[in-house]
N, C-alpha and C. Protein backbone atom coordinates (compact mmCIF):
# COMPACT_ATOMS: atom_id res chain seq x y z
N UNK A 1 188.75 111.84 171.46
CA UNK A 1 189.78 112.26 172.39
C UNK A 1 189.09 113.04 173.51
N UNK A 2 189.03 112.50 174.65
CA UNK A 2 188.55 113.31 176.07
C UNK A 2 186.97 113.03 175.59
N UNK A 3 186.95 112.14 174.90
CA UNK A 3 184.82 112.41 174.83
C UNK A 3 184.40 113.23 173.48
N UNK A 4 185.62 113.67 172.48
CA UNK A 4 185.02 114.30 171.42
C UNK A 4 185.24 113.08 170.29
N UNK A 5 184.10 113.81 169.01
CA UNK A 5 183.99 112.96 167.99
C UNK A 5 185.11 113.32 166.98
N UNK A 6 185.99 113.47 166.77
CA UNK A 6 186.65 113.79 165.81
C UNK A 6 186.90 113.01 163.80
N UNK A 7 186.03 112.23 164.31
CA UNK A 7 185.56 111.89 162.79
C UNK A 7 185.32 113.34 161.65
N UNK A 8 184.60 114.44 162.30
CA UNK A 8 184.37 115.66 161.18
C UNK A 8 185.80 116.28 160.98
N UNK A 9 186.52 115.97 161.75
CA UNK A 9 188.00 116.70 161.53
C UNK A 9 188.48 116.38 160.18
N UNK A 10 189.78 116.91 159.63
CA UNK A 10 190.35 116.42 158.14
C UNK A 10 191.39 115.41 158.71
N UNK A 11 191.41 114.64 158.25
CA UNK A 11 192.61 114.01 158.05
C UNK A 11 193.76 114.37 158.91
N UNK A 12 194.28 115.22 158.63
CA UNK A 12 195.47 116.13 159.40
C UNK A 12 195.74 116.32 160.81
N UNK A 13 194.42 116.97 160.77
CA UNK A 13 194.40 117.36 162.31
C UNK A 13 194.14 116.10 163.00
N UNK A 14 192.82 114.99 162.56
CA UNK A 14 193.11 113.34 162.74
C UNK A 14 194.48 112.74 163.60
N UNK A 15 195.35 112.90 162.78
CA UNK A 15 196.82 112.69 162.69
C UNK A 15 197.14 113.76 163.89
N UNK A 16 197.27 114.66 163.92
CA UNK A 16 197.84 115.43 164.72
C UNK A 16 197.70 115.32 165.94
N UNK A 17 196.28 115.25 166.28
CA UNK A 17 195.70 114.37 167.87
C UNK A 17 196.41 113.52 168.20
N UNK A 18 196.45 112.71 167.26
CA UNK A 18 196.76 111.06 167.22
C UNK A 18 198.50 111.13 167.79
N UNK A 19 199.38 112.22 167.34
CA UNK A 19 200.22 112.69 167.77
C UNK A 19 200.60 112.51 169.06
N UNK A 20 199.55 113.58 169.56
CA UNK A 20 199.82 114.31 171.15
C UNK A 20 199.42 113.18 171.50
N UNK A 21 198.65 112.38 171.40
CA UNK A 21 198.34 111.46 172.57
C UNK A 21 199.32 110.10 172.31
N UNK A 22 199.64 110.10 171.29
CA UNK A 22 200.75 108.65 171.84
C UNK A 22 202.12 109.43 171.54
N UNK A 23 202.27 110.86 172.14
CA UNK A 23 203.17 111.41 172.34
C UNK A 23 204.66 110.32 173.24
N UNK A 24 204.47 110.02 174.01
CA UNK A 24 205.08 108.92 174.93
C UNK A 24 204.11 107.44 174.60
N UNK A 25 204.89 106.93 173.83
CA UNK A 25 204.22 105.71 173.46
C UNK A 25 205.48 104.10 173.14
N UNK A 26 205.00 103.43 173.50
CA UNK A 26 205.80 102.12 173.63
C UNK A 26 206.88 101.96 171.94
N UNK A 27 207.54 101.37 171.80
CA UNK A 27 208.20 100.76 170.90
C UNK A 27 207.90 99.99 169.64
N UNK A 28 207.76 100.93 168.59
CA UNK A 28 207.68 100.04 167.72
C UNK A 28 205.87 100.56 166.98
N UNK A 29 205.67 101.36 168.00
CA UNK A 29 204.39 102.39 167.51
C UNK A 29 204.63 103.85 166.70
N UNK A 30 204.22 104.04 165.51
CA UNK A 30 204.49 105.21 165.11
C UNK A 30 203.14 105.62 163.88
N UNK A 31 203.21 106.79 163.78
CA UNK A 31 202.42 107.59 162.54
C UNK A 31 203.22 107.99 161.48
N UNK A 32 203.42 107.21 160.53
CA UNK A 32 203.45 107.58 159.18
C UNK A 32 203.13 109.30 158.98
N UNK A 33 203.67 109.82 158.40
CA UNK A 33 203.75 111.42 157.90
C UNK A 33 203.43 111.22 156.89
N UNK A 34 202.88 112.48 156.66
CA UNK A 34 202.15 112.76 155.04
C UNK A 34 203.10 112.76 153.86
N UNK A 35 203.10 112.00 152.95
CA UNK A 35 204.03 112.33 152.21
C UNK A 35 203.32 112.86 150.66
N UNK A 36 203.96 114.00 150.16
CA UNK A 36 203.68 114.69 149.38
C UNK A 36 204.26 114.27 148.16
N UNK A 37 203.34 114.66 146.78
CA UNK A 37 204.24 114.79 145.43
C UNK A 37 203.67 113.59 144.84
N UNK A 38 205.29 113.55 144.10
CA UNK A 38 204.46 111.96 142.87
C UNK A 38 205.66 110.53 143.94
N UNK A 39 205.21 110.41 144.39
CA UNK A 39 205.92 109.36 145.19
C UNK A 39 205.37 108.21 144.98
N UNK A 40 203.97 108.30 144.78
CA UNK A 40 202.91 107.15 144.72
C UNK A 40 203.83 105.74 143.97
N UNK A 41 204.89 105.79 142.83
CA UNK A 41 204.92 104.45 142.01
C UNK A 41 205.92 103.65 142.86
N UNK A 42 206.36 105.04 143.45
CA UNK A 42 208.19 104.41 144.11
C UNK A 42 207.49 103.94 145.10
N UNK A 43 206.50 104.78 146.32
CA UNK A 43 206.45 103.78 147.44
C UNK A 43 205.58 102.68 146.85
N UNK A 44 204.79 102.78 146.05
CA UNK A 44 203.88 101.13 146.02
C UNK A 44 205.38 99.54 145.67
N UNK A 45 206.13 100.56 144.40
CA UNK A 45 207.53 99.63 144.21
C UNK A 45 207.76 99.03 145.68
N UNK A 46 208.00 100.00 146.73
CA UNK A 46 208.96 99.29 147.41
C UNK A 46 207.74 98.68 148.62
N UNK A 47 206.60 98.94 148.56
CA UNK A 47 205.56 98.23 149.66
C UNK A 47 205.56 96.68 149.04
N UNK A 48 205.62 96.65 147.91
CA UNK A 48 205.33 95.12 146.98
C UNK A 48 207.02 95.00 147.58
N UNK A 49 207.77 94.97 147.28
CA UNK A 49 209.34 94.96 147.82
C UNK A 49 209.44 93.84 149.16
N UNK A 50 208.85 94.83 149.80
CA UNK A 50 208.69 94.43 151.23
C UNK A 50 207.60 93.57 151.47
N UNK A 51 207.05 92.97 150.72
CA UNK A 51 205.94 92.43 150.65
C UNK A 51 204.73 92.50 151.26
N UNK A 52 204.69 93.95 151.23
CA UNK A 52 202.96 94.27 151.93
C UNK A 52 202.02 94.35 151.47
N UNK A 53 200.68 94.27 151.80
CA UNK A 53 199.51 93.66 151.25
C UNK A 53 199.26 94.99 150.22
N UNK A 54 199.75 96.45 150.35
CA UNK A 54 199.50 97.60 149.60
C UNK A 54 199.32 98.54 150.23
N UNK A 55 198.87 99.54 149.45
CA UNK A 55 198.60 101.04 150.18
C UNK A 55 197.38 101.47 150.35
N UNK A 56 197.26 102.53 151.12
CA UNK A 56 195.79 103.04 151.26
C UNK A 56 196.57 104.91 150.62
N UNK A 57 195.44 105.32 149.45
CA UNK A 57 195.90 106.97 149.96
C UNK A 57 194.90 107.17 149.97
N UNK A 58 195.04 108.42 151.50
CA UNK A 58 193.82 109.11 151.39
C UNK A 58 194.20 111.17 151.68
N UNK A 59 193.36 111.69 151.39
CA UNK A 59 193.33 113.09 151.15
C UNK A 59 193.15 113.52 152.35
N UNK A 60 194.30 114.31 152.59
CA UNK A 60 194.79 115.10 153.97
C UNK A 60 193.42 116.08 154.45
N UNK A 61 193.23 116.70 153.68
CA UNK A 61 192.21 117.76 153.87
C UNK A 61 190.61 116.68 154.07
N UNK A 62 190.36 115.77 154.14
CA UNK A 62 189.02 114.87 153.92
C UNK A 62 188.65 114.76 155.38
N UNK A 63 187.41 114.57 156.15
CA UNK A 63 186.76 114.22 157.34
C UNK A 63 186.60 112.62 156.99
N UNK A 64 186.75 112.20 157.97
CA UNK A 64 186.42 110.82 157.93
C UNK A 64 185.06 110.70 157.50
N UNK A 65 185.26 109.03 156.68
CA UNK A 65 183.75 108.49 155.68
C UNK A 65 183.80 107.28 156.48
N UNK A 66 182.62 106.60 156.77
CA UNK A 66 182.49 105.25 156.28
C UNK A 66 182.43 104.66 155.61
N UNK A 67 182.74 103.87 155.01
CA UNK A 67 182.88 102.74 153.92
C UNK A 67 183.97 103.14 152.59
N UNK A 68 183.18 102.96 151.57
CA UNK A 68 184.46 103.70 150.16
C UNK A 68 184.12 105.13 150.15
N UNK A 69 184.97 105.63 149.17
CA UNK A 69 184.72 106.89 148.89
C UNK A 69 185.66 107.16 148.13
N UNK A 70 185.93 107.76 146.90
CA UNK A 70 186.73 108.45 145.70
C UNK A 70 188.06 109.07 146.82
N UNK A 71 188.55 109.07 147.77
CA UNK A 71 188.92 110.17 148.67
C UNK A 71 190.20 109.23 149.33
N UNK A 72 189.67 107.86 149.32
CA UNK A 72 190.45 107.02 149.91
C UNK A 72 190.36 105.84 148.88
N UNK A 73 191.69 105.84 148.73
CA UNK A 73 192.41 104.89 147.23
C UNK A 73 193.01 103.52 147.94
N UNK A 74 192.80 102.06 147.75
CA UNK A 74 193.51 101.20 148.07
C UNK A 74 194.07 100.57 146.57
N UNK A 75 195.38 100.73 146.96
CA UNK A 75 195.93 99.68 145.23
C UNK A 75 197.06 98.55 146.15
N UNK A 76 196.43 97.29 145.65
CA UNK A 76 196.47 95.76 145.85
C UNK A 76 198.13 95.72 145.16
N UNK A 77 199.01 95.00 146.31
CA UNK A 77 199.70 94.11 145.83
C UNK A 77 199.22 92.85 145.20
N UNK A 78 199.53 92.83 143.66
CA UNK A 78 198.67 91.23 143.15
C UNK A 78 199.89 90.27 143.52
N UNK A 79 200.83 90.38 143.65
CA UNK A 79 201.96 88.97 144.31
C UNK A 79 201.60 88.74 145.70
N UNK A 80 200.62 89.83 146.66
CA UNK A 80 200.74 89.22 147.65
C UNK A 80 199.50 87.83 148.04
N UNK A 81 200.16 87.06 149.21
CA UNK A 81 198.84 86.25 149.31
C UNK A 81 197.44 86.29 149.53
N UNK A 82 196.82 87.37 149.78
CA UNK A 82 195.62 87.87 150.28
C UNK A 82 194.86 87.99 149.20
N UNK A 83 195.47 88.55 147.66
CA UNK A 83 195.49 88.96 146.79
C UNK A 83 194.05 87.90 146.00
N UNK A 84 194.67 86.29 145.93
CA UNK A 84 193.37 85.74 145.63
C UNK A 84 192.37 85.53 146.38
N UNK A 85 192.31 86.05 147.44
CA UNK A 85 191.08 86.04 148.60
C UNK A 85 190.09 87.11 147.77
N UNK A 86 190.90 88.58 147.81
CA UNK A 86 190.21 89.34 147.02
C UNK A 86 189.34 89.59 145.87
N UNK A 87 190.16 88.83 144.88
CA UNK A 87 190.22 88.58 143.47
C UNK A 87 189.13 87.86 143.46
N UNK A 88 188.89 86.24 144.24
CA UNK A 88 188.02 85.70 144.04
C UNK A 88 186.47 86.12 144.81
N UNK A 89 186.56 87.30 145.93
CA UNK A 89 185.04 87.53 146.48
C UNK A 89 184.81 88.76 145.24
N UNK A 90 185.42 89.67 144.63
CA UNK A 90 185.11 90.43 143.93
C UNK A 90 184.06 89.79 142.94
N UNK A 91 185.16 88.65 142.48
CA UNK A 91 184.26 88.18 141.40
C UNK A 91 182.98 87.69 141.84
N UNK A 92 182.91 86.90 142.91
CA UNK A 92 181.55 86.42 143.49
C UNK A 92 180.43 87.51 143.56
N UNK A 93 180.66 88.61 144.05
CA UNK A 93 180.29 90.28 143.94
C UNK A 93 179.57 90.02 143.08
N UNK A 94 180.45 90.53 141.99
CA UNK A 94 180.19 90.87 140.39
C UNK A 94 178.65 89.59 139.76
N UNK A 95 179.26 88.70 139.99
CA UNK A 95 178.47 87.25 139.90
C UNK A 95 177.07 87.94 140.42
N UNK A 96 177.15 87.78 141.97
CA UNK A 96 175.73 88.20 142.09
C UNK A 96 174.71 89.35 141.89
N UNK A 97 175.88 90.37 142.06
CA UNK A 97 174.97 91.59 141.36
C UNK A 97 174.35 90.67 140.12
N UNK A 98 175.25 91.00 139.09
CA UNK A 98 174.30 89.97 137.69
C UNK A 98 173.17 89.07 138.01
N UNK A 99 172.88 88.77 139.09
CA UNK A 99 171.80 87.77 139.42
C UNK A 99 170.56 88.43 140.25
N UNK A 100 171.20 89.44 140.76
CA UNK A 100 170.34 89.87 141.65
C UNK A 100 170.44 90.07 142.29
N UNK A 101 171.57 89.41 143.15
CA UNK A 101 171.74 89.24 144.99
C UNK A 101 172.60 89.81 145.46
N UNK A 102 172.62 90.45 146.00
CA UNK A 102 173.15 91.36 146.71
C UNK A 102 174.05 91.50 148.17
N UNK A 103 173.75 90.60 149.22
CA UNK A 103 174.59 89.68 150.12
C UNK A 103 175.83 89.59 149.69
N UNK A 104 177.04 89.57 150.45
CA UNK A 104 178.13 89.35 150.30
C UNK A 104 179.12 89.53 151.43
């Protein structure tokens, strides 16, 4: 924002930028709010519902990572279609580790 890196920021404040600047923003654009508690089964229920590919959670207080990290959780709709795209490179993964290879 203005030339800064805000990757070391948490999460929050992330979001909060992200705020002010599409403060006045077109239709149909929005930020999701933090939602707190045990909500996790009901919203995944109703993301599969709606048929979305799943959720991401990640920890409010965290600076941005690249790649995985314990910090940021994705859990898979398995009814959705993407689902055997996944299913089957994992396994290919798995496959080649066991072999050696590492590419993927």
């Amino acid at each position: 924002m203005d030339g800064d890196d805000l990757r070391r920021l948490p999460l929050s404040m992330r979001k909060a930028n992200l705020a002010r600047l599409l403060r006045v923003r077109p239709e149909g654009i929005f930020i999701n709010p933090f939602e707190q508690g045990e909500i996790g089964p009901d919203l995944f229920r109703k993301a599969c519902e709606f048929g979305l590919e799943g959720l991401v959670s990640k920890h409010r207080d965290r600076p941005y990572q690249f790649g995985r990290s314990k910090h940021w959780v994705k859990v898979k709709n398995r009814k959705h279609h993407t689902f055997d795209r996944v299913q089957e490179a994992h396994q290919t993964r798995h496959a080649s580790q066991k072999r050696g290879v590492y590419g993927y």
